[in-house]
N, C-alpha and C. Protein backbone atom coordinates (compact mmCIF):
# COMPACT_ATOMS: atom_id res chain seq x y z
N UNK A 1 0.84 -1.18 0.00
CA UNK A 1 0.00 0.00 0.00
C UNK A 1 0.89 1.24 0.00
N UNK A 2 0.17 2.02 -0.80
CA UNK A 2 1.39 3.11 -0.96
C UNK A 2 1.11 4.23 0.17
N UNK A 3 2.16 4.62 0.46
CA UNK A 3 1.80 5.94 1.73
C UNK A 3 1.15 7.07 1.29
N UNK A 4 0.41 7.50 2.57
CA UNK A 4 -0.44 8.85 2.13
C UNK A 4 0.21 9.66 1.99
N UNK A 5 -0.47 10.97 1.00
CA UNK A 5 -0.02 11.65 0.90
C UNK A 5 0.33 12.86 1.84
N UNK A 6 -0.77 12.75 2.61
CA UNK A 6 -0.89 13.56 4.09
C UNK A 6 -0.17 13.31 5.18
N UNK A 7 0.62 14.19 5.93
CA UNK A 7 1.12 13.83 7.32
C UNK A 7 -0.22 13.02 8.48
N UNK A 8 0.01 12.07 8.47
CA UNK A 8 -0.69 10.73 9.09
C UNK A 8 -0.38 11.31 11.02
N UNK A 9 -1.51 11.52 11.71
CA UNK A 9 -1.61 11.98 12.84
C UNK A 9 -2.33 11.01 13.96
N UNK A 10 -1.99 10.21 14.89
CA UNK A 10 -3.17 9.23 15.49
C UNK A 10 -3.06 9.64 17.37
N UNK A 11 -4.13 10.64 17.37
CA UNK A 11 -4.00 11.07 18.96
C UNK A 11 -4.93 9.83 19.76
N UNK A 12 -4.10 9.46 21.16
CA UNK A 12 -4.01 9.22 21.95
C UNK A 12 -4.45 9.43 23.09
N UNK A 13 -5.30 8.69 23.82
CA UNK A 13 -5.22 8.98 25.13
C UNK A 13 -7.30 8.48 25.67
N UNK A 14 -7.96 8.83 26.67
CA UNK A 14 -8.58 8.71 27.20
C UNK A 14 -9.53 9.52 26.81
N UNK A 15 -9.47 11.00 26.41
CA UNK A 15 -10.50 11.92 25.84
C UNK A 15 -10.07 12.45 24.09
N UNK A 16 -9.28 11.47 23.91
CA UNK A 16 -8.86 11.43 22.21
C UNK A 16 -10.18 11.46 21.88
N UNK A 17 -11.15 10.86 21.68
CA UNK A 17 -12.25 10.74 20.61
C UNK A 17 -12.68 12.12 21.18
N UNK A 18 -13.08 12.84 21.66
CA UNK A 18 -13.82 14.22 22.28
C UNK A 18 -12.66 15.31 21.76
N UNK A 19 -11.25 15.46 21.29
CA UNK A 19 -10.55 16.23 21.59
C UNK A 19 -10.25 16.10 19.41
N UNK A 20 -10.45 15.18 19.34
CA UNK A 20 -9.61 15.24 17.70
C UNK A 20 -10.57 15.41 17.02
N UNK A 21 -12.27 15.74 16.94
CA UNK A 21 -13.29 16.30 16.05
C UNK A 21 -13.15 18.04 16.26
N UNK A 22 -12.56 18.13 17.84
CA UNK A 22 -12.26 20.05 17.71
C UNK A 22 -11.35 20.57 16.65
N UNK A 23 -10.07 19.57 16.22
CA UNK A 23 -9.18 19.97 14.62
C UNK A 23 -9.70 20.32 13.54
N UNK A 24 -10.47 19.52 13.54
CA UNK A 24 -11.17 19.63 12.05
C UNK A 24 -11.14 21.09 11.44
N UNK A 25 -11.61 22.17 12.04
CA UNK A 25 -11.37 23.51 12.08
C UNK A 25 -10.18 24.48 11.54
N UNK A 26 -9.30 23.66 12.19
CA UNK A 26 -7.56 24.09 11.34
C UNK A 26 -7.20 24.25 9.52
N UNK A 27 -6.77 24.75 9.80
CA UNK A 27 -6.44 24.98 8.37
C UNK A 27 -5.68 23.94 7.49
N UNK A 28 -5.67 23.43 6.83
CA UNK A 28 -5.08 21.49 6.12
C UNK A 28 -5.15 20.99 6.67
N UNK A 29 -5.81 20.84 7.89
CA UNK A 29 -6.05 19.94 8.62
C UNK A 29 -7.43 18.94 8.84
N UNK A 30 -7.48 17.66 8.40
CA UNK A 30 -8.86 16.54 8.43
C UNK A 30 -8.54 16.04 9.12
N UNK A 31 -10.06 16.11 10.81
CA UNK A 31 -9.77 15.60 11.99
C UNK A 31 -10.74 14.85 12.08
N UNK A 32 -11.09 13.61 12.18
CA UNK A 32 -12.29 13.27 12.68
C UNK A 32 -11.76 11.50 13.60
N UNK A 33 -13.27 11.43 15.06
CA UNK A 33 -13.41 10.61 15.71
C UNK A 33 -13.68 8.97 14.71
N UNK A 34 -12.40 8.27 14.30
CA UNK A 34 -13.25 7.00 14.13
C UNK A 34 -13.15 5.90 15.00
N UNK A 35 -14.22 5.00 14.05
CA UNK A 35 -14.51 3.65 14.89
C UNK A 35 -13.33 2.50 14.76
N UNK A 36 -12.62 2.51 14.04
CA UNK A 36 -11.93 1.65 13.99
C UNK A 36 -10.39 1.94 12.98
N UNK A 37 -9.97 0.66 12.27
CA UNK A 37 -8.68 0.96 11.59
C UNK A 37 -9.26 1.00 10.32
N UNK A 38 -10.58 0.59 9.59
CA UNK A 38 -10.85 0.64 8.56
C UNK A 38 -11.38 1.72 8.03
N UNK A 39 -12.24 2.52 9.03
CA UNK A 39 -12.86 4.08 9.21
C UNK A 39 -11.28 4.73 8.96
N UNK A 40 -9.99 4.84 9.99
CA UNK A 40 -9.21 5.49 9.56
C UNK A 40 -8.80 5.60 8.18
N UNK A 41 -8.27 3.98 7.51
CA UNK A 41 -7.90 4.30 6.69
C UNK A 41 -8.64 4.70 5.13
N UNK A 42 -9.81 4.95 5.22
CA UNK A 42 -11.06 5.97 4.43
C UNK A 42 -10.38 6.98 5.10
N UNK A 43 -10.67 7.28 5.79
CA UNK A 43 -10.19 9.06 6.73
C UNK A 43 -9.04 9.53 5.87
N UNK A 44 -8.18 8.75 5.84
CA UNK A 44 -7.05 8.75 5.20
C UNK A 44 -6.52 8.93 3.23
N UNK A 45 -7.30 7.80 3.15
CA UNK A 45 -7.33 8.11 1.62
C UNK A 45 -8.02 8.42 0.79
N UNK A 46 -8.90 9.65 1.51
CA UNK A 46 -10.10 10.09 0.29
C UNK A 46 -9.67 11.75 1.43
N UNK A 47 -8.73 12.21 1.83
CA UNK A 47 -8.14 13.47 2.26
C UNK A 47 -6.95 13.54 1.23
N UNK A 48 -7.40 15.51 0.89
CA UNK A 48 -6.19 16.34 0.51
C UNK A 48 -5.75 16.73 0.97
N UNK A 49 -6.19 16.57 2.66
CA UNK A 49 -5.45 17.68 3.98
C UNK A 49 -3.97 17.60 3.96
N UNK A 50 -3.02 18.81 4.39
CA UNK A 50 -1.50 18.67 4.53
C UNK A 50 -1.99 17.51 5.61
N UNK A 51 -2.93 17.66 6.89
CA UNK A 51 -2.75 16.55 7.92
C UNK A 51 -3.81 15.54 8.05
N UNK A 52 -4.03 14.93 8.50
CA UNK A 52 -4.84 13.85 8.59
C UNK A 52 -5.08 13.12 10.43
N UNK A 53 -6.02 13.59 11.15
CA UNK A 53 -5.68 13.51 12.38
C UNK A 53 -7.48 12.88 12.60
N UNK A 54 -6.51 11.24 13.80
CA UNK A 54 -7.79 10.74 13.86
C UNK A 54 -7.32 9.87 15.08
N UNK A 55 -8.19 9.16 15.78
CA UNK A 55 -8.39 8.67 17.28
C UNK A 55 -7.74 6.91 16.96
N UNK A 56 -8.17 6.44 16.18
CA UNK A 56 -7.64 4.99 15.73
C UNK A 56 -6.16 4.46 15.82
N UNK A 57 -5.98 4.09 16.95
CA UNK A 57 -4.48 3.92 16.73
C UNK A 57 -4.69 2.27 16.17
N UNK A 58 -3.67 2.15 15.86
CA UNK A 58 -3.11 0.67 15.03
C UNK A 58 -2.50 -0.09 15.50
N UNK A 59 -2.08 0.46 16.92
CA UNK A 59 -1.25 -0.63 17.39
C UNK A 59 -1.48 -0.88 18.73
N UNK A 60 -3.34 -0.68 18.77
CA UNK A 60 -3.96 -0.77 20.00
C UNK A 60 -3.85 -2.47 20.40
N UNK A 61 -4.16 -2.86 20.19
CA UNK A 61 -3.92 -4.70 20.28
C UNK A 61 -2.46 -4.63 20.34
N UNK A 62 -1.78 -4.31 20.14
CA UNK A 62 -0.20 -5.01 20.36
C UNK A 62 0.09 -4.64 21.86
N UNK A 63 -0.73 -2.95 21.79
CA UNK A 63 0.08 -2.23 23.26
C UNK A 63 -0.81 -2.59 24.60
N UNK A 64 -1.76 -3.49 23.98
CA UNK A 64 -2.57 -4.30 25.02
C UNK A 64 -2.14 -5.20 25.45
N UNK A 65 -1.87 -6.09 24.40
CA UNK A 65 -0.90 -7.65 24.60
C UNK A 65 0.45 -7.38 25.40
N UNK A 66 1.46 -6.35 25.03
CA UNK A 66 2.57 -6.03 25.72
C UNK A 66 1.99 -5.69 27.23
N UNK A 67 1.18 -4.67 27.47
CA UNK A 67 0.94 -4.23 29.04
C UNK A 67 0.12 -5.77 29.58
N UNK A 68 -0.60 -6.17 29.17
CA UNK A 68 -0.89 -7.69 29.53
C UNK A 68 0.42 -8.77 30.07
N UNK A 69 1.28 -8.74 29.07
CA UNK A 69 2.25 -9.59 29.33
C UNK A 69 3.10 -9.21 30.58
N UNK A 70 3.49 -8.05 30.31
CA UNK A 70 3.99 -7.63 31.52
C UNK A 70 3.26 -7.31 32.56
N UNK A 71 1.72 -7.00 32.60
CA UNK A 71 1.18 -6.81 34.02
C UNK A 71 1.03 -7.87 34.78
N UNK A 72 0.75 -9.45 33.68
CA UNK A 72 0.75 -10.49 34.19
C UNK A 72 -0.88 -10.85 33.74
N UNK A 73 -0.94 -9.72 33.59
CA UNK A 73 -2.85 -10.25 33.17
C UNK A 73 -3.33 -10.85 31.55
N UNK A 74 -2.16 -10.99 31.11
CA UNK A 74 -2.78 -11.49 29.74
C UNK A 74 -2.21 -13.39 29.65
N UNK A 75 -2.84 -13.49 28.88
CA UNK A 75 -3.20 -15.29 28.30
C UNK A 75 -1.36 -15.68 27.70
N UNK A 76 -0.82 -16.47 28.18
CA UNK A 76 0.33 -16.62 27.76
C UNK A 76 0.57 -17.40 25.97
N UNK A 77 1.33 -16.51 25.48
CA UNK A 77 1.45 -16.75 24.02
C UNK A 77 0.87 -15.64 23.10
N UNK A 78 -0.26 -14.78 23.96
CA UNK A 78 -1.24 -13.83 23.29
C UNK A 78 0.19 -12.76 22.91
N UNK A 79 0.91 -12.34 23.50
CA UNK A 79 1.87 -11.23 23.03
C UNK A 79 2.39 -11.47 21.83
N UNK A 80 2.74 -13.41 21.56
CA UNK A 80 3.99 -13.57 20.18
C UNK A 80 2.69 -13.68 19.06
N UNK A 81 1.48 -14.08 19.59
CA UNK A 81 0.71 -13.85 18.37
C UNK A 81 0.22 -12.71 17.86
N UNK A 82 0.10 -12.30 18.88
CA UNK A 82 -0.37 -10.55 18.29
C UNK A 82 0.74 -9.62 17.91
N UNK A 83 1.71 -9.97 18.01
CA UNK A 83 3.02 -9.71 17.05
C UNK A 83 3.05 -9.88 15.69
N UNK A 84 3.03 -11.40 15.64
CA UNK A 84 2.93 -12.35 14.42
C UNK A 84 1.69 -11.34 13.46
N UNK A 85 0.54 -11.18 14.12
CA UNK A 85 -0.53 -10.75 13.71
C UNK A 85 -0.04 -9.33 13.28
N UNK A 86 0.40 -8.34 13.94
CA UNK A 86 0.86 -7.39 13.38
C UNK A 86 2.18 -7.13 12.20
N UNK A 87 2.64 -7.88 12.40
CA UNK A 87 3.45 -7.99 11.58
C UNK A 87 3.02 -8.56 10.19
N UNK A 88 2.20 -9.39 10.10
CA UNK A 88 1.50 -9.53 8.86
C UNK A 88 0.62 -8.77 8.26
N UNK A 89 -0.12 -7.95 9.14
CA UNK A 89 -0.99 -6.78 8.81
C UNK A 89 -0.44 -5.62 7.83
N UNK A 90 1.01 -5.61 8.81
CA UNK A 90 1.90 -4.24 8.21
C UNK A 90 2.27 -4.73 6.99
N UNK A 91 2.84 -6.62 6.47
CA UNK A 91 3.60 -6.64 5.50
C UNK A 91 2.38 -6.54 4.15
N UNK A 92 1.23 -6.60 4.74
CA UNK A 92 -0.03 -6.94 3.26
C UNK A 92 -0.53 -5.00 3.20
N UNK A 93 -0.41 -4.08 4.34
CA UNK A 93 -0.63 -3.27 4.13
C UNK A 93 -2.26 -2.81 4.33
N UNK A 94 -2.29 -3.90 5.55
CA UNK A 94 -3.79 -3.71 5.73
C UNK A 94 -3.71 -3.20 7.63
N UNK A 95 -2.39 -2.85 7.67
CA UNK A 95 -2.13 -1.68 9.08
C UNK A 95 -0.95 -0.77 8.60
N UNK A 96 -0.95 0.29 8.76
CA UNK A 96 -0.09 1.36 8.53
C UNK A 96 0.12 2.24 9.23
N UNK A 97 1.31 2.68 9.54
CA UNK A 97 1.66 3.24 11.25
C UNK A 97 1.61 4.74 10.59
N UNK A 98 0.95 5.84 11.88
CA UNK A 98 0.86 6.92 11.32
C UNK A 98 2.26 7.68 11.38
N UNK A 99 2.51 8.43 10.77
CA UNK A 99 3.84 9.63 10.88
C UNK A 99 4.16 9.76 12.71
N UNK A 100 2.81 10.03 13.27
CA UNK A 100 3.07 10.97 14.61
C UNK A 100 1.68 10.35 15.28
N UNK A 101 2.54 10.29 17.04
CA UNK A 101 1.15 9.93 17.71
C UNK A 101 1.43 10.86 18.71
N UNK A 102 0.26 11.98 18.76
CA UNK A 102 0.21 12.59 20.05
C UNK A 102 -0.56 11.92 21.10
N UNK A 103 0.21 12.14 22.22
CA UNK A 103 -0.42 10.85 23.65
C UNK A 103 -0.74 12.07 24.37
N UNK A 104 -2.71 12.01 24.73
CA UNK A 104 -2.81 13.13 25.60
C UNK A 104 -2.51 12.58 26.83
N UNK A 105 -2.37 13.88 27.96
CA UNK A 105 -2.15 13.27 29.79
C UNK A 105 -1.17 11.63 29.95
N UNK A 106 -0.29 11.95 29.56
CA UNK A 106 0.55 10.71 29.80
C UNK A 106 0.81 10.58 31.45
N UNK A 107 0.44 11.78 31.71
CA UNK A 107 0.52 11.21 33.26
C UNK A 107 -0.44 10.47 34.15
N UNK A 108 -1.71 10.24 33.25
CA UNK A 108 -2.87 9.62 33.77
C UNK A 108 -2.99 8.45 33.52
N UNK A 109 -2.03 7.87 32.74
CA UNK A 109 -1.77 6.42 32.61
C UNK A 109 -1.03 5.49 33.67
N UNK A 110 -1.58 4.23 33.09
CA UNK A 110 -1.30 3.52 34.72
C UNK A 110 0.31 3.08 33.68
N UNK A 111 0.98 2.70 34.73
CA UNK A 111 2.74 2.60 34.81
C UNK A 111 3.07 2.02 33.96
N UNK A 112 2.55 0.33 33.36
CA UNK A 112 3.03 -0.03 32.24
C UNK A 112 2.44 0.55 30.63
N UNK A 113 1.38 1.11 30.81
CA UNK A 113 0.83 1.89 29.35
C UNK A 113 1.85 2.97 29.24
N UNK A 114 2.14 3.65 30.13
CA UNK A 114 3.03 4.89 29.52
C UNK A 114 4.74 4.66 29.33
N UNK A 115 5.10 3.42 29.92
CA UNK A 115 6.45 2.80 29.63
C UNK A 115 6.09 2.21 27.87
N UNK A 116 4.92 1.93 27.54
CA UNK A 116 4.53 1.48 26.17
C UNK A 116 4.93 2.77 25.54
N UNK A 117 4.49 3.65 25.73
CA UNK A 117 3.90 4.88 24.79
C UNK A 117 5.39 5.95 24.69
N UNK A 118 6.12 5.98 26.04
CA UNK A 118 7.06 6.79 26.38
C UNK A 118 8.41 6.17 26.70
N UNK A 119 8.52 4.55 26.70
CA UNK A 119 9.48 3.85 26.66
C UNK A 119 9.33 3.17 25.16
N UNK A 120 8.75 2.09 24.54
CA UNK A 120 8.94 0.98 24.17
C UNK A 120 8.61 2.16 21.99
N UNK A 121 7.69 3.03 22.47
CA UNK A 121 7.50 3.51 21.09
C UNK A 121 8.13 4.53 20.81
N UNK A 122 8.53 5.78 21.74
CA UNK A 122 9.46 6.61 21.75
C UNK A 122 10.91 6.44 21.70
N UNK A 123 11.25 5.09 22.09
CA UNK A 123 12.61 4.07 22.27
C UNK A 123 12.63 3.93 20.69
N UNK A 124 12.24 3.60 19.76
CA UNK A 124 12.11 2.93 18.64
C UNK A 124 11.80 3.94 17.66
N UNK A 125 11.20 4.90 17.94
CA UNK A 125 11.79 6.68 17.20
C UNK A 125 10.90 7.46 17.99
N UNK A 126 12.42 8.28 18.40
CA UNK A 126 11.89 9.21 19.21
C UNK A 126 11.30 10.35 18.73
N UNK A 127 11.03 10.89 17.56
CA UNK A 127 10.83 11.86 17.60
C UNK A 127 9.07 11.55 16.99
N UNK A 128 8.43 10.65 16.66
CA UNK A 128 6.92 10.11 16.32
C UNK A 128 6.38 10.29 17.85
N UNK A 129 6.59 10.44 19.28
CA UNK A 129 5.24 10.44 19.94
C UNK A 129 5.58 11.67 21.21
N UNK A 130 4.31 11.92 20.83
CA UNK A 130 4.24 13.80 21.39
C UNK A 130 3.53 13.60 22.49
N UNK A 131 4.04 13.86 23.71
CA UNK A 131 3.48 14.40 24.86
C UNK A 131 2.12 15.54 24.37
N UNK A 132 1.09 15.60 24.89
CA UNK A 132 0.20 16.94 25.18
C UNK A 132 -0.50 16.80 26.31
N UNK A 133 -0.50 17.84 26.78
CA UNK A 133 -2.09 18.44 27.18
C UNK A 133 -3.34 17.90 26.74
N UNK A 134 -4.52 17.38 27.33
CA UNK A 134 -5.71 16.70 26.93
C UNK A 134 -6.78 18.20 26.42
N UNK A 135 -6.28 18.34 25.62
CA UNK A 135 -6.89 19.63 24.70
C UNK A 135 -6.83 19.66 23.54
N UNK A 136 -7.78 20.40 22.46
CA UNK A 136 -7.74 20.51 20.88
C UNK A 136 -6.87 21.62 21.26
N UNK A 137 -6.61 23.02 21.88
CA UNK A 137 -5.59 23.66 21.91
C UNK A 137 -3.72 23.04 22.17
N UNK A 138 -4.03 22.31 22.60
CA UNK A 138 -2.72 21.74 22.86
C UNK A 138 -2.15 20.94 21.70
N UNK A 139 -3.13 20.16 21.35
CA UNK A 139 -3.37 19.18 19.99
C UNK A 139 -2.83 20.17 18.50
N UNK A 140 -3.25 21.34 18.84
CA UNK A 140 -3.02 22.20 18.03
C UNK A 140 -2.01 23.23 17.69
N UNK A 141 -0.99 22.80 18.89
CA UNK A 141 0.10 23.62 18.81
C UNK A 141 1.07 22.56 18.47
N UNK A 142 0.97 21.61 18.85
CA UNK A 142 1.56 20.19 18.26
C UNK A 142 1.70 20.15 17.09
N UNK A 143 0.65 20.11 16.74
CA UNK A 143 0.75 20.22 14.87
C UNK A 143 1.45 21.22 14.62
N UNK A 144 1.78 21.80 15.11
CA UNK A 144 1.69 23.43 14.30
C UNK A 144 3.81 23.40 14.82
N UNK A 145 4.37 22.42 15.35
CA UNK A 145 5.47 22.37 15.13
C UNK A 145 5.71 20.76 15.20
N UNK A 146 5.50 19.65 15.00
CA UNK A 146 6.10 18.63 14.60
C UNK A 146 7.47 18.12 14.01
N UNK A 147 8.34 18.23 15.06
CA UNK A 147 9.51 17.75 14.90
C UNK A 147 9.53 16.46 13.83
N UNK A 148 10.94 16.57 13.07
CA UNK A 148 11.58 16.12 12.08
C UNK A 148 12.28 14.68 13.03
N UNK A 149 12.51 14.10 12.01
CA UNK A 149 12.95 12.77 13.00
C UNK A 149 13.02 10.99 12.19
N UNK A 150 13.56 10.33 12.25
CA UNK A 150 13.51 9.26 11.39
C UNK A 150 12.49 8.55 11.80
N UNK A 151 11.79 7.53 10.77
CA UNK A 151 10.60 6.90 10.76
C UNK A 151 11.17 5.51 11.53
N UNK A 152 9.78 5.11 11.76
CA UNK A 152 9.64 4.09 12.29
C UNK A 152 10.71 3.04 11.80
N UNK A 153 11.30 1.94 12.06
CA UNK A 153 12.69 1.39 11.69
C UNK A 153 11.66 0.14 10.50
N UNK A 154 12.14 -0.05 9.60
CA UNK A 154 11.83 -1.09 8.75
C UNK A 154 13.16 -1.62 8.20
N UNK A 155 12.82 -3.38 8.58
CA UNK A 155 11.66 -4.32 8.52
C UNK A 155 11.29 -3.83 10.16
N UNK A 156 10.56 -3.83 10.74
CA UNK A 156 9.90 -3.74 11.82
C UNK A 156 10.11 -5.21 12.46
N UNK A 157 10.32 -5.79 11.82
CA UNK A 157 10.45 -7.28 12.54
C UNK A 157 11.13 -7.20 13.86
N UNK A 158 12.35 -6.69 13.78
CA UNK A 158 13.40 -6.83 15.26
C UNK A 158 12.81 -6.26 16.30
N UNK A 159 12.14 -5.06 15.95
CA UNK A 159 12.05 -4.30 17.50
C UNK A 159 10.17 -4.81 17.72
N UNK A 160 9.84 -5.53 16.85
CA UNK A 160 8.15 -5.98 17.34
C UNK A 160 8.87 -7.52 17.61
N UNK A 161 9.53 -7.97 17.51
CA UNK A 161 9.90 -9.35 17.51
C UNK A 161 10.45 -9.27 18.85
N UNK A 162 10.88 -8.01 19.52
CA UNK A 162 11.89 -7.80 20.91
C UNK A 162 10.94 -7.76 21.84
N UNK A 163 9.83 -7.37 21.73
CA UNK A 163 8.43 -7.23 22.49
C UNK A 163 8.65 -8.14 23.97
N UNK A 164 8.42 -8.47 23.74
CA UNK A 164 8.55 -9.87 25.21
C UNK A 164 9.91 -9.60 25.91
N UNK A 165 10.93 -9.55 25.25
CA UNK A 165 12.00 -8.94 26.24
C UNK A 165 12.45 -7.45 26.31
N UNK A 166 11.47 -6.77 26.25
CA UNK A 166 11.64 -5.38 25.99
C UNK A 166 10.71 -4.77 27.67
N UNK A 167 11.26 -4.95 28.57
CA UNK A 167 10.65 -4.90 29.93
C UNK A 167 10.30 -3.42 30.59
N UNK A 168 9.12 -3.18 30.51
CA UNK A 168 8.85 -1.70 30.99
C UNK A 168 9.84 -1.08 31.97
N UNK A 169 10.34 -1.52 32.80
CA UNK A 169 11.25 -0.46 33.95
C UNK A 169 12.34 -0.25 33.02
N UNK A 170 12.98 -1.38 32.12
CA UNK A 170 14.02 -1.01 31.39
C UNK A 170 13.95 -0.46 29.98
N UNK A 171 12.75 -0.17 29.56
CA UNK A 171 12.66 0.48 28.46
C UNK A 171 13.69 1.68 28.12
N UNK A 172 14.27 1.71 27.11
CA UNK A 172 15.20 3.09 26.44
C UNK A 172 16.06 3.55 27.64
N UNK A 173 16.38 2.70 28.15
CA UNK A 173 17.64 2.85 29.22
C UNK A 173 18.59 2.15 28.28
N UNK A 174 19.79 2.84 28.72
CA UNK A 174 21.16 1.83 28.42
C UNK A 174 21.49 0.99 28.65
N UNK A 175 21.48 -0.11 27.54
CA UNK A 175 21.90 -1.47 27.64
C UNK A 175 23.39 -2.00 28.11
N UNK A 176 23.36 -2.26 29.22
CA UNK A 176 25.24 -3.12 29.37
C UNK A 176 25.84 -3.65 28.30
N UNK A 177 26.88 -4.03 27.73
CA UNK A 177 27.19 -4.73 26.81
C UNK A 177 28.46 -5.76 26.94
């Protein structure tokens, strides 16, 4: 699947769906609340917007399975399949990671979701996930400077394949060698 043409935007957080229909308003900017990954990617490829900003993240099931594995509350094996699963999604092009994820109130997350969001995805490029404020004003100053930064690492295999030993307290700390 070929990439959009639009800077690809997927906010985050607890009042994401209430906070990313206030964008819409901006100037190149197409914001809207969807239901899922298939709603996004319509959202996505029937926009001329410079941006494209929507509530659907894509890698909601993986960052479930990871905080599962490590909280202890998930089904053992569910993490390497929902890997497996993502990883096939990405190679047919029927999941596609956005440019930038703004994460609103990262401080209102419980301990292993924000080691996901601020260790394990910010670890793996730092410059794709934006702290904000749980606001369309905040949301909106974000956009309005979006740091430059290398993409997500492809093949994606190694660092979704590291998942299971990629341990929240030690996330994007320095490795001994």
């Amino acid at each position: 699947m070929a990439r959009p043409n639009s800077t690809v935007v997927v906010v985050a957080g607890e009042t994401a769906a209430e906070v990313v229909p206030r964008l819409d308003v901006l100037a190149n900017v197409r914001a809207a609340a969807v239901p899922d990954d298939d709603a996004a990617r319509e959202l996505v490829a029937h926009s001329h917007a410079a941006y494209v900003v929507h509530d659907a993240d894509p890698l909601s099931g993986l960052a479930a399975a990871w905080a599962g594995f490590f909280d202890g509350a998930g089904t053992p094996g569910t993490l390497e399949v929902t890997v497996e699963a993502t990883l096939s999604r990405l190679r047919t092009g029927a999941l596609t990671l956005p440019d930038y994820y703004v994460l609103l109130d990262p401080e209102s997350l419980a301990a292993t979701e924000r080691h996901w969001w601020l260790g394990v995805l910010a670890g793996v490029s730092p410059s794709r996930v934006i702290p904000a404020a749980p606001h369309a004003a905040a949301v909106a100053e974000v956009l309005s400077r979006l740091p430059s930064g290398r993409w997500w690492p492809d093949p994606p295999e190694e660092w979704l394949r590291a998942l299971p030993r990629t341990v929240p307290d030690s996330v994007a700390l320095p490795q001994s060698t």
